[in-house]
PDB file of N, CA and C in Angstrom:
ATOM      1  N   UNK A   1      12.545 -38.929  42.684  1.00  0.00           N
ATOM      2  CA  UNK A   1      12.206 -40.206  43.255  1.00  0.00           C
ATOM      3  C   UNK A   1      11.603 -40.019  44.645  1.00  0.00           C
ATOM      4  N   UNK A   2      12.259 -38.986  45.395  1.00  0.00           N
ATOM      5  CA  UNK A   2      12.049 -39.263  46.670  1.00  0.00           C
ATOM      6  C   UNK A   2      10.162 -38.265  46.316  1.00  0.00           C
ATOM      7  N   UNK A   3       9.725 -37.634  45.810  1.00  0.00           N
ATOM      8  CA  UNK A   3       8.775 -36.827  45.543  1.00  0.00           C
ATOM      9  C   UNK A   3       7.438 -37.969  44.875  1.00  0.00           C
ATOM     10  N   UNK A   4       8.027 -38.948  44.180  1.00  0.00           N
ATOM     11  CA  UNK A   4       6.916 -40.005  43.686  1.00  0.00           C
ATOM     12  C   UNK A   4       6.904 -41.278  45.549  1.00  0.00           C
ATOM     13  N   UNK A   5       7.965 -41.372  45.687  1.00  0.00           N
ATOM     14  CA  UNK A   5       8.077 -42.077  47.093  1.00  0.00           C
ATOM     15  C   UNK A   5       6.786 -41.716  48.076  1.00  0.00           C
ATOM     16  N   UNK A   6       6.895 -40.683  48.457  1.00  0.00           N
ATOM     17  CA  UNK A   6       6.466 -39.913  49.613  1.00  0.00           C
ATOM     18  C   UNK A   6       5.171 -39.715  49.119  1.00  0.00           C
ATOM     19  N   UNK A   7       4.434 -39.223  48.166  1.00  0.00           N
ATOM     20  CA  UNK A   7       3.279 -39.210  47.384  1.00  0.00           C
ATOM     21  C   UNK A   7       2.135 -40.363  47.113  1.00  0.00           C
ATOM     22  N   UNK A   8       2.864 -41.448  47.303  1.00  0.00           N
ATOM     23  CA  UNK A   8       2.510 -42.734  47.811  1.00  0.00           C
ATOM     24  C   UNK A   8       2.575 -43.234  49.119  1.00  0.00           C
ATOM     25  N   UNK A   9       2.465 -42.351  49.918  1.00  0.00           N
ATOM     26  CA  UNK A   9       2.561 -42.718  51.665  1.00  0.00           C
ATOM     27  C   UNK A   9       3.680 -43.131  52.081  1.00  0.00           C
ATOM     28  N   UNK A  10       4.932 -43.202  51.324  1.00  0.00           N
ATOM     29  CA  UNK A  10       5.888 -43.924  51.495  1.00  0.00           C
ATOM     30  C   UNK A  10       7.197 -43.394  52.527  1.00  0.00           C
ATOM     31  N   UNK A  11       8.307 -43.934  53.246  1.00  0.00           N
ATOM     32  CA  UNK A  11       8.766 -42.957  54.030  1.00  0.00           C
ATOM     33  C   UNK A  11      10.228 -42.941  53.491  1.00  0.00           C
ATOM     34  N   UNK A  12      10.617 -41.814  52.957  1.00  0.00           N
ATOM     35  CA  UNK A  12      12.615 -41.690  52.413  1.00  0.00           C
ATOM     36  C   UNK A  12      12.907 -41.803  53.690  1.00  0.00           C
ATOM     37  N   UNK A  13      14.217 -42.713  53.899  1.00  0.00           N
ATOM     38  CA  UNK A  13      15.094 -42.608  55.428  1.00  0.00           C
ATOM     39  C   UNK A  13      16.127 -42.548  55.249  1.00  0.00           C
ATOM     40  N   UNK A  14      16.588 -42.421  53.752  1.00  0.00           N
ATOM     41  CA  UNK A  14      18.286 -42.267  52.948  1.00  0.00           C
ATOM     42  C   UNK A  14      18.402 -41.868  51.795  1.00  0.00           C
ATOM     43  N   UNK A  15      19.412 -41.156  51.032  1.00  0.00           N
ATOM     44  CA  UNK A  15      19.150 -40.744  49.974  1.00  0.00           C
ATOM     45  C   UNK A  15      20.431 -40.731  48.970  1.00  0.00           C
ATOM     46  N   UNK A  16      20.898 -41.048  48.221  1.00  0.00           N
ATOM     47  CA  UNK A  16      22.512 -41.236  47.083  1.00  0.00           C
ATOM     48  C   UNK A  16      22.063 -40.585  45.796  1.00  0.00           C
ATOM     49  N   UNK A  17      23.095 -39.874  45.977  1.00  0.00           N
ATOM     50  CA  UNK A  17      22.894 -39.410  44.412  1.00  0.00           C
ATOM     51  C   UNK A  17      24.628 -39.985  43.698  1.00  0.00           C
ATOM     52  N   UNK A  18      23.992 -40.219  42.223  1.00  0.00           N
ATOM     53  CA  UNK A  18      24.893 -40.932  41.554  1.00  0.00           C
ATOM     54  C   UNK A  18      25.312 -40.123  40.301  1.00  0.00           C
ATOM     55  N   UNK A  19      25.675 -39.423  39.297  1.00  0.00           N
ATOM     56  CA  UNK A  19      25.632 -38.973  38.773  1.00  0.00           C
ATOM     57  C   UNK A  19      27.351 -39.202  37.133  1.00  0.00           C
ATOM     58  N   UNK A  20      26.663 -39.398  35.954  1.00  0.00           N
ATOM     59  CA  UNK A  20      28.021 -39.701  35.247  1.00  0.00           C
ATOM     60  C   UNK A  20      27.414 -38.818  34.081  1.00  0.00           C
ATOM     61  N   UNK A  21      28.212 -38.801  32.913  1.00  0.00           N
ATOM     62  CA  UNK A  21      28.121 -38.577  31.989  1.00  0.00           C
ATOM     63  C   UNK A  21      29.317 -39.103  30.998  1.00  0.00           C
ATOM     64  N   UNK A  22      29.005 -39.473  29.650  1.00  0.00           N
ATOM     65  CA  UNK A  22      29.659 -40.248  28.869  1.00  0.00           C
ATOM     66  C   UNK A  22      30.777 -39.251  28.187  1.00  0.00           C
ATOM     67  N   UNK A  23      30.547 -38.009  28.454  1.00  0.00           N
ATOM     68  CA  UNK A  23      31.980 -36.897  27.670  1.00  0.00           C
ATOM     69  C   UNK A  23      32.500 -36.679  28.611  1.00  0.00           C
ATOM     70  N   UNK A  24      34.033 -36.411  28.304  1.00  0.00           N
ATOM     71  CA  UNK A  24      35.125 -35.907  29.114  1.00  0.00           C
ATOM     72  C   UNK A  24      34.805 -34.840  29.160  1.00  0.00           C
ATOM     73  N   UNK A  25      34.959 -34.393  30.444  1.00  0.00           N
ATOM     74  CA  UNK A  25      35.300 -33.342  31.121  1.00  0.00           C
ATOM     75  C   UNK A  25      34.002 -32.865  30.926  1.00  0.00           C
ATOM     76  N   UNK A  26      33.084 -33.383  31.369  1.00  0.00           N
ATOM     77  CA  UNK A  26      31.592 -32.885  30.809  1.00  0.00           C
ATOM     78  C   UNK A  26      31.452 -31.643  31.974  1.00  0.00           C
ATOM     79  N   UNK A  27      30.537 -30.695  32.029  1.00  0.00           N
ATOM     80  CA  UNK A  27      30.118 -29.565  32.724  1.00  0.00           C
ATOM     81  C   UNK A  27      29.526 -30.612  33.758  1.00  0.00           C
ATOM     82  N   UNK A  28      29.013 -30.451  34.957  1.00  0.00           N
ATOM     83  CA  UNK A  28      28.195 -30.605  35.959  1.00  0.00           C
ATOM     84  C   UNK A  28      27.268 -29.246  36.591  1.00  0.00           C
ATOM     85  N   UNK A  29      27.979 -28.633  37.176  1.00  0.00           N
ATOM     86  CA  UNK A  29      27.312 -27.168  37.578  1.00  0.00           C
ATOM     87  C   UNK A  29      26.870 -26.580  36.115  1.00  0.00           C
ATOM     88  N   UNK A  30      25.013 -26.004  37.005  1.00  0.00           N
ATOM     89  CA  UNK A  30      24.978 -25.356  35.152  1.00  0.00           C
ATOM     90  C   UNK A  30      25.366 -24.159  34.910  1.00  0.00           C
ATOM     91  N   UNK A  31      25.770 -23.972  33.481  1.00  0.00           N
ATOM     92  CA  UNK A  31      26.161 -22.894  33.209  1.00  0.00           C
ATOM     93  C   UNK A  31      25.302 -21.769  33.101  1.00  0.00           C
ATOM     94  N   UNK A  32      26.189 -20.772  32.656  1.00  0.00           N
ATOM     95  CA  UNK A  32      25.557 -19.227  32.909  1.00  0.00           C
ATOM     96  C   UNK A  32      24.335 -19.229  31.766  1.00  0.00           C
ATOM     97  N   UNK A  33      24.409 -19.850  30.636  1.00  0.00           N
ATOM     98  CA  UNK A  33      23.536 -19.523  28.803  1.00  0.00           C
ATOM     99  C   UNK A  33      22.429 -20.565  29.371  1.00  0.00           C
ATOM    100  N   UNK A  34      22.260 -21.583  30.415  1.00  0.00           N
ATOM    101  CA  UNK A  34      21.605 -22.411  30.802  1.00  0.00           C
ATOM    102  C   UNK A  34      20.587 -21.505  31.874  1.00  0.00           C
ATOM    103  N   UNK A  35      21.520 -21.122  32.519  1.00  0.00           N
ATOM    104  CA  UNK A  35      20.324 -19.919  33.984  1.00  0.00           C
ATOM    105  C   UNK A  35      20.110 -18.750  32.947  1.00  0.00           C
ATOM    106  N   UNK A  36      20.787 -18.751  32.329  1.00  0.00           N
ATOM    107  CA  UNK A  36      20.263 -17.011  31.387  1.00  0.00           C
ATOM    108  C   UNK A  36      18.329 -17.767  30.850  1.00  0.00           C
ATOM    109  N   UNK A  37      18.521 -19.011  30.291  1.00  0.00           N
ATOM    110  CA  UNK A  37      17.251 -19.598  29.458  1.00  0.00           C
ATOM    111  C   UNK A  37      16.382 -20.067  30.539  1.00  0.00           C
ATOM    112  N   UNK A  38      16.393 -20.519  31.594  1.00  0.00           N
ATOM    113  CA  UNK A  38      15.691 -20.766  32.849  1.00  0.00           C
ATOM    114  C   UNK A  38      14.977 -19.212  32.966  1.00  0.00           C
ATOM    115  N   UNK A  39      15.549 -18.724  33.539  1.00  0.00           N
ATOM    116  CA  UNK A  39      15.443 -17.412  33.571  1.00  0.00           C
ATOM    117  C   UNK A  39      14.237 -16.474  32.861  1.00  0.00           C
ATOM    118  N   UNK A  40      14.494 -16.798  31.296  1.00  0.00           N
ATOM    119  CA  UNK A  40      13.694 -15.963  30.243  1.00  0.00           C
ATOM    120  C   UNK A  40      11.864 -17.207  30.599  1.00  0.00           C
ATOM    121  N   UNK A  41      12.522 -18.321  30.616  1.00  0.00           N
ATOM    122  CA  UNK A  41      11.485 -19.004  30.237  1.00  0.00           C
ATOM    123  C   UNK A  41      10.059 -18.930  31.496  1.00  0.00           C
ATOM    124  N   UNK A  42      10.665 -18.774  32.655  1.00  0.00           N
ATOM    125  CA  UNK A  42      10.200 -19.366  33.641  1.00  0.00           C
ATOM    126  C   UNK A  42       9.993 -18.228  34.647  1.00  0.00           C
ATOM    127  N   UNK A  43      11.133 -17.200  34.593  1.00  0.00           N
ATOM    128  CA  UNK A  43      10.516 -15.926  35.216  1.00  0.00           C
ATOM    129  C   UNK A  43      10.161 -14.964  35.373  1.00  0.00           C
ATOM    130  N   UNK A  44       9.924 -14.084  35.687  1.00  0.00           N
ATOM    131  CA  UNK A  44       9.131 -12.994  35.563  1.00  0.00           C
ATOM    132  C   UNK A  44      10.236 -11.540  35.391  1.00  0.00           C
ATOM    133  N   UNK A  45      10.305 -10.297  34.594  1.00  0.00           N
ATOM    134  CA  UNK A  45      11.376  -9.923  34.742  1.00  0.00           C
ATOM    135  C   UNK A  45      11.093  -8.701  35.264  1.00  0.00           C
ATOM    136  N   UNK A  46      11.352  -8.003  36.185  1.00  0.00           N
ATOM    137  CA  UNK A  46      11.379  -6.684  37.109  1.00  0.00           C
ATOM    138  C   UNK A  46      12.435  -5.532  36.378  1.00  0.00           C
ATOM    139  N   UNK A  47      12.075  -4.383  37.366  1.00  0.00           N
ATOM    140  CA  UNK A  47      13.177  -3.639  36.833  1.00  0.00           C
ATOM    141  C   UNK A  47      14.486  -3.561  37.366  1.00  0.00           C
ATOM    142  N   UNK A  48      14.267  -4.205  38.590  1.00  0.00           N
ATOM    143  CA  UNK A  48      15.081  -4.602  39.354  1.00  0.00           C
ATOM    144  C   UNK A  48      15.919  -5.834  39.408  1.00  0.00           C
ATOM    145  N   UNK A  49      15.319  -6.899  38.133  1.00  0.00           N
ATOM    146  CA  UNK A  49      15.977  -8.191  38.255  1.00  0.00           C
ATOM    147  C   UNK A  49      14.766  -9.231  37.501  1.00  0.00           C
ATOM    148  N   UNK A  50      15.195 -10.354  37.979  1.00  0.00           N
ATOM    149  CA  UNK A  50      14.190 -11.571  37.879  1.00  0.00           C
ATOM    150  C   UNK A  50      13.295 -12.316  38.759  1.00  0.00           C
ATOM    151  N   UNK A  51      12.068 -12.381  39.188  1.00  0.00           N
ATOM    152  CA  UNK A  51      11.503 -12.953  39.783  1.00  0.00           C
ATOM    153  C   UNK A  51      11.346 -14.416  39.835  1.00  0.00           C
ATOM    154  N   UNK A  52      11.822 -15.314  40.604  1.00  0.00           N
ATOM    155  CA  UNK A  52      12.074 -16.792  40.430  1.00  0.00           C
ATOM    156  C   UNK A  52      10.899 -17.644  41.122  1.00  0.00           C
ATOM    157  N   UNK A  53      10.109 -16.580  42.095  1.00  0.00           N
ATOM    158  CA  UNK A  53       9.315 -17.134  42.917  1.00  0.00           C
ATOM    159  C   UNK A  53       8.802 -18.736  42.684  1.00  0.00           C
ATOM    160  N   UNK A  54       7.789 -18.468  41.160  1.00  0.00           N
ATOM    161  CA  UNK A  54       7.070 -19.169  41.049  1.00  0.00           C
ATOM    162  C   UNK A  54       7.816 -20.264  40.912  1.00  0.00           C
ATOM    163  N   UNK A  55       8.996 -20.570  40.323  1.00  0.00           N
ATOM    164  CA  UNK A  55       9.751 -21.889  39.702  1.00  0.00           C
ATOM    165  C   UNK A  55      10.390 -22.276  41.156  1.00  0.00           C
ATOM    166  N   UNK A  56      10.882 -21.857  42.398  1.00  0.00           N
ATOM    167  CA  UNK A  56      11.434 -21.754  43.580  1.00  0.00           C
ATOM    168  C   UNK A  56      10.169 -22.607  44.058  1.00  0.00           C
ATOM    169  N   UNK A  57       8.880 -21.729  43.970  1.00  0.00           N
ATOM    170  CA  UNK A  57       7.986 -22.800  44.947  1.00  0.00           C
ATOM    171  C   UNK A  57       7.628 -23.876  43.880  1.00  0.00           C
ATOM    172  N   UNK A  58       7.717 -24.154  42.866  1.00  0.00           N
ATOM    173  CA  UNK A  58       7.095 -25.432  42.623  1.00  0.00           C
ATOM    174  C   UNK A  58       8.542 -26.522  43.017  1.00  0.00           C
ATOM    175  N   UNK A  59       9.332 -25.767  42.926  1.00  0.00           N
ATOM    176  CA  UNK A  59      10.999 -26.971  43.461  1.00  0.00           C
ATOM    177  C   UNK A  59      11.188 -27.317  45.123  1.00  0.00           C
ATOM    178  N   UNK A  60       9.936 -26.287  45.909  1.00  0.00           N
ATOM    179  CA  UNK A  60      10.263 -26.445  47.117  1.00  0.00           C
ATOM    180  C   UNK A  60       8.854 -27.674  47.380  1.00  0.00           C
ATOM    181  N   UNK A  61       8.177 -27.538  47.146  1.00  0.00           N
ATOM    182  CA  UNK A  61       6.795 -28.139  46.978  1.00  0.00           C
ATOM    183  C   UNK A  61       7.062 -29.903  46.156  1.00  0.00           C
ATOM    184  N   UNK A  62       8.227 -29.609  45.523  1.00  0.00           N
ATOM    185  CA  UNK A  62       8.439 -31.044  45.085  1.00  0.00           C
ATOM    186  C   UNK A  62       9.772 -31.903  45.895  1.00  0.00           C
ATOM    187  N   UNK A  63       9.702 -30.860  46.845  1.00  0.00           N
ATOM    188  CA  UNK A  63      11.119 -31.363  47.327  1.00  0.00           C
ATOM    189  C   UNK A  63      12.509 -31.436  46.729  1.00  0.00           C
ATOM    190  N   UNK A  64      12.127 -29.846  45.622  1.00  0.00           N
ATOM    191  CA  UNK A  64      13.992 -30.424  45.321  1.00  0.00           C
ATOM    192  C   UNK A  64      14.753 -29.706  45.445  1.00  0.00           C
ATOM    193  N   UNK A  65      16.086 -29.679  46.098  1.00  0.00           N
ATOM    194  CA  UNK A  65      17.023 -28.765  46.481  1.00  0.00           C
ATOM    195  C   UNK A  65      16.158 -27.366  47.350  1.00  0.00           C
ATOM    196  N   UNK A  66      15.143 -27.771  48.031  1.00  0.00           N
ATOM    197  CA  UNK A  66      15.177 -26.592  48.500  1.00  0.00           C
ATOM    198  C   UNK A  66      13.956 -25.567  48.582  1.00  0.00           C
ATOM    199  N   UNK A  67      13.865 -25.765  46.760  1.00  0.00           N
ATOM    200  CA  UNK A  67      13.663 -24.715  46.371  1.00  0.00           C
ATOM    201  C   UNK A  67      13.929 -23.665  45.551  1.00  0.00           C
ATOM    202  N   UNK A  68      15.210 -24.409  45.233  1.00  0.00           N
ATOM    203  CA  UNK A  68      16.576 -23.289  44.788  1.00  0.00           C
ATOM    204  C   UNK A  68      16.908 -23.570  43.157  1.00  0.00           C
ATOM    205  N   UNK A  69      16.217 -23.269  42.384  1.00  0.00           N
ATOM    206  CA  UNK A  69      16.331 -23.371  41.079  1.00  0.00           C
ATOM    207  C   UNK A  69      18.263 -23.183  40.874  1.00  0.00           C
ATOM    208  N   UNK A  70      18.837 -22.365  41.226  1.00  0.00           N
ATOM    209  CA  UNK A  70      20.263 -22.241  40.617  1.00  0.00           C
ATOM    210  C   UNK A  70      21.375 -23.334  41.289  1.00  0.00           C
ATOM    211  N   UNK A  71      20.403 -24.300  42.074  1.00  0.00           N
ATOM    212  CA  UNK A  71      21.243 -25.508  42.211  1.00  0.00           C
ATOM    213  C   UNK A  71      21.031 -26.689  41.946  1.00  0.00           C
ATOM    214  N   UNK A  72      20.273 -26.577  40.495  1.00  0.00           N
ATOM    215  CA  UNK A  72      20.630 -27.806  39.349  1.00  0.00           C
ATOM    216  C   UNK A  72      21.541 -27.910  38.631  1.00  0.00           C
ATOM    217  N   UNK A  73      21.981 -29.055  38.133  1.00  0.00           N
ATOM    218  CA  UNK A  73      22.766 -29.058  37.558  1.00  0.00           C
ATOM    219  C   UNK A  73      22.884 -29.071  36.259  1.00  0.00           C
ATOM    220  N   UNK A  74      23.891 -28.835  35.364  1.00  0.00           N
ATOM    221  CA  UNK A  74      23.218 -28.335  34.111  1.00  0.00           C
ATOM    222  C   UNK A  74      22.679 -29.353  33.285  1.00  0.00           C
ATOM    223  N   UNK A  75      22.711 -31.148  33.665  1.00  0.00           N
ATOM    224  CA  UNK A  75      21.906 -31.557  32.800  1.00  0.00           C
ATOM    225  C   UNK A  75      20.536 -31.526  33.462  1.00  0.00           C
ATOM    226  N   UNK A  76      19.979 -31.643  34.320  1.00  0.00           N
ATOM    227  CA  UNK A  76      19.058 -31.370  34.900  1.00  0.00           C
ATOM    228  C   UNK A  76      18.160 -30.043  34.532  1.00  0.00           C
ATOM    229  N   UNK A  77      18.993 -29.419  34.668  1.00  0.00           N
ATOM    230  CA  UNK A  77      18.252 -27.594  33.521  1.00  0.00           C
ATOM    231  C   UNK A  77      17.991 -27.702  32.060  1.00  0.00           C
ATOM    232  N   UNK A  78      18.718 -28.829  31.641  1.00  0.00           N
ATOM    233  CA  UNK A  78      18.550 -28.688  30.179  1.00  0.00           C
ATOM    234  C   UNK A  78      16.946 -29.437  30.199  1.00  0.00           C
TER     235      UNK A  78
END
């Protein structure tokens, strides 16, 4: 929201996040089989690891979290 806001000249001066889900005890933080598939889909793989760059700057560039792909939440990753 705040990324369609601002894109339209518009100015955020507050921000709430609200968040439910209809199952008990539902997950919030995403899980590990969720960043494992982020991961395959989206980054690049080294011998050293995973490269996140590219998915990092399009989240920093949209304003979300950062930047920081591993702080969505897992319905948000799905």
């Amino acid at each position: 929201m705040r990324h369609y806001i601002e894109s339209r000249d518009g100015k955020v001066v507050d921000m709430i996040t609200l968040s439910t889900r209809n199952e008990r005890n539902a997950t919030v933080a995403m899980i590990a089989a969720t960043k494992f598939n982020i991961e395959r889909v989206f980054g690049i793989r080294l011998s050293n690891g995973v490269d996140m760059t590219l998915l990092n700057d399009f989240l920093k560039e949209s304003g979300i979290y950062g930047g920081n792909y591993e702080v969505l939440t897992e319905s948000e990753a799905l």
